[in-house]
PDB file of N, CA and C in Angstrom:
ATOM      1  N   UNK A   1     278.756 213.203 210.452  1.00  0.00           N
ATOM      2  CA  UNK A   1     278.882 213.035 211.895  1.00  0.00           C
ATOM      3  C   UNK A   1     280.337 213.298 212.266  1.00  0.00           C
ATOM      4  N   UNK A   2     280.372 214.308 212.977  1.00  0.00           N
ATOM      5  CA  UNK A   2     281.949 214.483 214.189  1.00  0.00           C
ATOM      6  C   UNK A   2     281.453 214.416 215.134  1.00  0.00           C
ATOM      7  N   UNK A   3     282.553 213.195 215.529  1.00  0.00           N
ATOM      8  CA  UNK A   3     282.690 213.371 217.388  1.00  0.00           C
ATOM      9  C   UNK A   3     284.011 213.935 217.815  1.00  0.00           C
ATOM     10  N   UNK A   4     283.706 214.693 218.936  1.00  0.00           N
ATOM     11  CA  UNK A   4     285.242 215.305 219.449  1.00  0.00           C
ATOM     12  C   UNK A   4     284.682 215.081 220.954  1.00  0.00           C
ATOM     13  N   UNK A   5     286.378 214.946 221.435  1.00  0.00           N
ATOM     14  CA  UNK A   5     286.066 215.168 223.299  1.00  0.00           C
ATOM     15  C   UNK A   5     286.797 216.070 223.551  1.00  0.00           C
ATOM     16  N   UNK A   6     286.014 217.198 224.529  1.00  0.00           N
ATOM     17  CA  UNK A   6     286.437 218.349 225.402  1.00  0.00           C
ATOM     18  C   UNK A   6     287.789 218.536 224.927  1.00  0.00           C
ATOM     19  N   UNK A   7     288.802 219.405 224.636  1.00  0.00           N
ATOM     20  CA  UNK A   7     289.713 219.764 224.852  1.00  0.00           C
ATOM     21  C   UNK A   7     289.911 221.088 225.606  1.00  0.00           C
ATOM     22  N   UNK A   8     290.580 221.116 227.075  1.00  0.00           N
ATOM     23  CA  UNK A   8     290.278 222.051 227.916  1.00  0.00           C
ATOM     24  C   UNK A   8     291.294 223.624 227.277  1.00  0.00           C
ATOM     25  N   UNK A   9     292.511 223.381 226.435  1.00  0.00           N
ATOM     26  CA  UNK A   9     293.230 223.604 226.116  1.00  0.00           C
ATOM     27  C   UNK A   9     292.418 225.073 224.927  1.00  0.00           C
ATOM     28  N   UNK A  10     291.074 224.551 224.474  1.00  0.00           N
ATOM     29  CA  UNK A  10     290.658 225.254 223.067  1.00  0.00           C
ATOM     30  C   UNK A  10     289.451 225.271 224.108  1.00  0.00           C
ATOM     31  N   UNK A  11     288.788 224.438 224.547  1.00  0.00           N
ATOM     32  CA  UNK A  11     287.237 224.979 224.608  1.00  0.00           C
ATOM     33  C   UNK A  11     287.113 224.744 226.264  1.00  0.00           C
ATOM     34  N   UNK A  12     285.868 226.081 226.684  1.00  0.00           N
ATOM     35  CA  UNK A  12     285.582 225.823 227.557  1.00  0.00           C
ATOM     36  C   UNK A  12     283.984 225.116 228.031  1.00  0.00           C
ATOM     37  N   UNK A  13     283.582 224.523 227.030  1.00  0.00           N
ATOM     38  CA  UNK A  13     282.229 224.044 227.340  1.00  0.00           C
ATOM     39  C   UNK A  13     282.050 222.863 226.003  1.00  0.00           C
ATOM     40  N   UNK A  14     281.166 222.144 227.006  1.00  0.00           N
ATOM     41  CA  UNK A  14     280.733 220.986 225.447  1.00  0.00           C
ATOM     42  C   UNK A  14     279.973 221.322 224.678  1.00  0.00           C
ATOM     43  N   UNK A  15     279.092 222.880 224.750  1.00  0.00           N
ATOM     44  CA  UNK A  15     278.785 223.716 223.620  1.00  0.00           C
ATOM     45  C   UNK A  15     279.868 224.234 222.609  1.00  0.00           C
ATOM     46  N   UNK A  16     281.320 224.725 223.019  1.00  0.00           N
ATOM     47  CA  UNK A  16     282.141 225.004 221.970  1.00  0.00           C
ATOM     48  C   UNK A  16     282.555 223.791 221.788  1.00  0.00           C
ATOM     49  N   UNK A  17     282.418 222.509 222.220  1.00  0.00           N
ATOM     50  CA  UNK A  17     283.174 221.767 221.464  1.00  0.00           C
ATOM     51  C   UNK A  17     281.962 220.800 219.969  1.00  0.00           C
ATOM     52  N   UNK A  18     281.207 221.265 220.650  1.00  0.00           N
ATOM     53  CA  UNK A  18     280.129 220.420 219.242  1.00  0.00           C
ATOM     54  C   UNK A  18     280.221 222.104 218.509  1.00  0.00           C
ATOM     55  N   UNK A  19     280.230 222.978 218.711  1.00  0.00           N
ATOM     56  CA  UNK A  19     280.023 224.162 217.329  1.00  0.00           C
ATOM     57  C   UNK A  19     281.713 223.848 216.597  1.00  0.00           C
ATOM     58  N   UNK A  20     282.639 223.089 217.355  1.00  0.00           N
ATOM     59  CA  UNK A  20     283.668 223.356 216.347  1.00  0.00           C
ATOM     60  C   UNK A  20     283.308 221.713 215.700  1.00  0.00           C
ATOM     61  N   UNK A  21     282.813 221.382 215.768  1.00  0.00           N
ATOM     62  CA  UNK A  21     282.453 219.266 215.288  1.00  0.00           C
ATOM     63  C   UNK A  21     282.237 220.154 213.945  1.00  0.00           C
ATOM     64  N   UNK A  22     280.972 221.073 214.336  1.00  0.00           N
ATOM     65  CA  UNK A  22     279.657 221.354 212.918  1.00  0.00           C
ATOM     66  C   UNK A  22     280.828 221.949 212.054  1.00  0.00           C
ATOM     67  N   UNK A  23     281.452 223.203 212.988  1.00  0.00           N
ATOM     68  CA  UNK A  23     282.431 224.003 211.581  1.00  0.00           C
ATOM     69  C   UNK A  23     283.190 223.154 210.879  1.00  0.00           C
ATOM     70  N   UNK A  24     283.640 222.036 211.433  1.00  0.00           N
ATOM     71  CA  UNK A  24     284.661 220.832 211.203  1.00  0.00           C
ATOM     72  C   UNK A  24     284.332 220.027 209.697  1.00  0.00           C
ATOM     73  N   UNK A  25     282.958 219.757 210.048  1.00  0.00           N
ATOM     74  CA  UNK A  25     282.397 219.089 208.883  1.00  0.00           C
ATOM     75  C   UNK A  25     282.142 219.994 207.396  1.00  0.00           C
ATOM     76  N   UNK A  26     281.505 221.112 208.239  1.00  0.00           N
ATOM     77  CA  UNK A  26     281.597 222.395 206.900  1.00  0.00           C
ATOM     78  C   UNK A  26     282.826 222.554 206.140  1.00  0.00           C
ATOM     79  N   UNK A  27     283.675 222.753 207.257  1.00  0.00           N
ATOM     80  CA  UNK A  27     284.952 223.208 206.516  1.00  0.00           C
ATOM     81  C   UNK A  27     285.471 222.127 205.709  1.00  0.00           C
ATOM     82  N   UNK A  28     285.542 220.908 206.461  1.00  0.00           N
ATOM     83  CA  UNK A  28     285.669 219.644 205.416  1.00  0.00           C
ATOM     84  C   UNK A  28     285.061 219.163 204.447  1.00  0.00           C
ATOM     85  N   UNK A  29     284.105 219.752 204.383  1.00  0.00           N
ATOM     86  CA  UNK A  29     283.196 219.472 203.107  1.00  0.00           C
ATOM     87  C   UNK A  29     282.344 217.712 203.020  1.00  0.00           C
ATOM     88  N   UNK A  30     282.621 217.241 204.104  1.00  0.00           N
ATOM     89  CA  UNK A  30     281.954 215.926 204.675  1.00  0.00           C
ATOM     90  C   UNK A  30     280.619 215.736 203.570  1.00  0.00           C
ATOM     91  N   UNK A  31     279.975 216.216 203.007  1.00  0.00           N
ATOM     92  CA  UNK A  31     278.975 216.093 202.288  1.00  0.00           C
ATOM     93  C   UNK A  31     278.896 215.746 200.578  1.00  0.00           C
ATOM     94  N   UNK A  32     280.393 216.033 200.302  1.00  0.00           N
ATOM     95  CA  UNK A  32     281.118 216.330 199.219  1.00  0.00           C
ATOM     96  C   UNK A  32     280.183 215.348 198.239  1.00  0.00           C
ATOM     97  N   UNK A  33     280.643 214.090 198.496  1.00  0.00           N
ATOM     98  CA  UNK A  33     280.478 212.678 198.062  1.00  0.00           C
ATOM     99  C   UNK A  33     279.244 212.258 198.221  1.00  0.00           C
ATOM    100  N   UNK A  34     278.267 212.885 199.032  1.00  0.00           N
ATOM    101  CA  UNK A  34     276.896 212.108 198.808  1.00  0.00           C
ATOM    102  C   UNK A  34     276.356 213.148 197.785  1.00  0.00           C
ATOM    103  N   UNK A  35     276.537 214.268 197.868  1.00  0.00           N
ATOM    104  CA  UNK A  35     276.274 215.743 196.620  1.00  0.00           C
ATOM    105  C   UNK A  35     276.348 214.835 195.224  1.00  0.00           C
ATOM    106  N   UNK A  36     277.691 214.487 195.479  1.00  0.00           N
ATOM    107  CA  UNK A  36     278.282 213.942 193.836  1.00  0.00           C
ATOM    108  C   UNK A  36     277.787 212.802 193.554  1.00  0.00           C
ATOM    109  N   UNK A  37     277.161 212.185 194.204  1.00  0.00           N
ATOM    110  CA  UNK A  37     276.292 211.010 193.879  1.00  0.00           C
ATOM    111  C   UNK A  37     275.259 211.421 193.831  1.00  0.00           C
ATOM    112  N   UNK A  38     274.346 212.792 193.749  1.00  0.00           N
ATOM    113  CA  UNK A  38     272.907 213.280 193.395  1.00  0.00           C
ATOM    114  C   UNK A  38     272.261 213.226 194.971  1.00  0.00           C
ATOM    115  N   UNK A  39     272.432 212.977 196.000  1.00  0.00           N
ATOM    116  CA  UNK A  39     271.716 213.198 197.248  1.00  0.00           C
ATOM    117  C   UNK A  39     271.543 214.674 197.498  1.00  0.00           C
ATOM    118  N   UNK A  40     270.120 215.138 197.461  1.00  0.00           N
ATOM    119  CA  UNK A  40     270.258 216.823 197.601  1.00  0.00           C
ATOM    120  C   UNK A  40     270.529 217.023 198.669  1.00  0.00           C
ATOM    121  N   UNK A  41     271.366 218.305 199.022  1.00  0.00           N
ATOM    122  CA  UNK A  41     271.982 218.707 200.345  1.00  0.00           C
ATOM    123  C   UNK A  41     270.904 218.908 201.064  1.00  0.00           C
ATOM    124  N   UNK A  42     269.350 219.552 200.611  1.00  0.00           N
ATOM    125  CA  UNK A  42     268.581 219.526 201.874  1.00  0.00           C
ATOM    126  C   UNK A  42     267.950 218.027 202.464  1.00  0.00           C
ATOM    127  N   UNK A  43     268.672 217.161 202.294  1.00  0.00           N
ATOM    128  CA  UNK A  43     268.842 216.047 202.665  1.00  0.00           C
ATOM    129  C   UNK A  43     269.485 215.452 203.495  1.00  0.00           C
ATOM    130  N   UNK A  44     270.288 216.501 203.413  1.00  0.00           N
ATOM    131  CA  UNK A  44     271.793 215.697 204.502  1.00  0.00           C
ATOM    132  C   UNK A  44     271.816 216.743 205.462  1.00  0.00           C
ATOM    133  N   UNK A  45     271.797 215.643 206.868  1.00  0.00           N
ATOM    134  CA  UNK A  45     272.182 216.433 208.248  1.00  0.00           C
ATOM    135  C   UNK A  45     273.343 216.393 209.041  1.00  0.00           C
ATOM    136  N   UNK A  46     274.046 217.260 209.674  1.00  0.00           N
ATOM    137  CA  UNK A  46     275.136 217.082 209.763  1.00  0.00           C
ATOM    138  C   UNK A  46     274.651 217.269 211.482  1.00  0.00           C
ATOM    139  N   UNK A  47     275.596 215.938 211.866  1.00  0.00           N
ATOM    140  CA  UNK A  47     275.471 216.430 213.884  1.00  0.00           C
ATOM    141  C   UNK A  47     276.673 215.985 214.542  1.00  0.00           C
ATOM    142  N   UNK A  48     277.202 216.765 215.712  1.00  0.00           N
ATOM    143  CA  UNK A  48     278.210 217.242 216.152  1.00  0.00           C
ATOM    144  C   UNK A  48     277.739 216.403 217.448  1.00  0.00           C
ATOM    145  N   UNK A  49     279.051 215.502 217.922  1.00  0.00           N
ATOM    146  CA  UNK A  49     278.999 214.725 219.482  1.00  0.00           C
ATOM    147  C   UNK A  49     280.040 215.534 220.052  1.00  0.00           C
ATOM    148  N   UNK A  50     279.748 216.005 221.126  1.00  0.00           N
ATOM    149  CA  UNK A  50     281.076 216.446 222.416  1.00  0.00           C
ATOM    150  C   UNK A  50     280.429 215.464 223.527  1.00  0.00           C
ATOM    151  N   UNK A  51     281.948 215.460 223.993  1.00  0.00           N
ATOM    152  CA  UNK A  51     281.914 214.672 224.938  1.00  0.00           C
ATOM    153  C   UNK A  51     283.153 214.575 226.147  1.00  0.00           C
ATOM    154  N   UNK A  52     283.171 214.553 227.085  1.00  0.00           N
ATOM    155  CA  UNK A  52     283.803 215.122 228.200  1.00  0.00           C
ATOM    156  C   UNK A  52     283.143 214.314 229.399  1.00  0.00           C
ATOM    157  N   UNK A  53     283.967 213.080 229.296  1.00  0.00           N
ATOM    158  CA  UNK A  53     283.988 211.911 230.149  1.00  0.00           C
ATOM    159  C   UNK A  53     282.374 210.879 229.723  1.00  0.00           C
ATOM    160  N   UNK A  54     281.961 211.271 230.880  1.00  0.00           N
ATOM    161  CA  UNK A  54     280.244 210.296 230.544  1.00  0.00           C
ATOM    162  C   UNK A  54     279.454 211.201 229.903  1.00  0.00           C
ATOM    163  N   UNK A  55     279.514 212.629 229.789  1.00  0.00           N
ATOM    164  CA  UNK A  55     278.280 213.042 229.415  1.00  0.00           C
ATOM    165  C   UNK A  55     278.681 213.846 227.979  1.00  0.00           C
ATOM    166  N   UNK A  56     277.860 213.950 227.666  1.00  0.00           N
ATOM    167  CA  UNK A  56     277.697 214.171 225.913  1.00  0.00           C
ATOM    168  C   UNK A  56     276.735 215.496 225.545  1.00  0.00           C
ATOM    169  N   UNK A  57     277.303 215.872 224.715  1.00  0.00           N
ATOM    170  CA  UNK A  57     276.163 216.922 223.899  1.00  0.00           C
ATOM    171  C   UNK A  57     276.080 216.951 222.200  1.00  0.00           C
ATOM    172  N   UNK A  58     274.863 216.158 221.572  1.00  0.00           N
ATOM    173  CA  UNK A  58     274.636 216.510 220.470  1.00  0.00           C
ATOM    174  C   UNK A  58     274.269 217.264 219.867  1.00  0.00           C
ATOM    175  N   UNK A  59     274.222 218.066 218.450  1.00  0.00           N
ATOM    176  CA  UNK A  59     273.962 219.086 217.940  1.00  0.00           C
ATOM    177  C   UNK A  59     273.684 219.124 216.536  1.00  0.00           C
ATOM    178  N   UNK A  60     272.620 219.270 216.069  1.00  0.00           N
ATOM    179  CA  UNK A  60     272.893 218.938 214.435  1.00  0.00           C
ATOM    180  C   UNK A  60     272.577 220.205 213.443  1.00  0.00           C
ATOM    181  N   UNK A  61     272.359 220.411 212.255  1.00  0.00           N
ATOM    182  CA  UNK A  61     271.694 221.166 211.276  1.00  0.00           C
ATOM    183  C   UNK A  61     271.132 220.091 210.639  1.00  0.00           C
TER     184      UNK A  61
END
């Protein structure tokens, strides 16, 4: 799970800001540690919160 809020600076929608949550976690490898404890990756879901004041957009794989 990443949450990020809006940054107007990088994104213009709370769609780019949950696709950079997902790349976020990829690139971080967020999954690393449940892998290495035997949890198969088609197991693990990864979901992206943006958010930009009250309203929100989730997103997962």
């Amino acid at each position: 799970i990443e949450f990020k809020v809006i940054n107007p600076r990088k994104e213009n929608s709370l769609e780019e800001t949950v696709a950079a949550a997902l790349k976020q976690i990829e690139e971080k490898n967020y999954n690393a540690e449940l892998v290495k404890r035997g949890v198969k990756e088609e197991n693990i879901h990864h979901y992206g919160f943006a958010f930009r004041g009250k309203e929100v957009l989730i997103d997962g794989r």
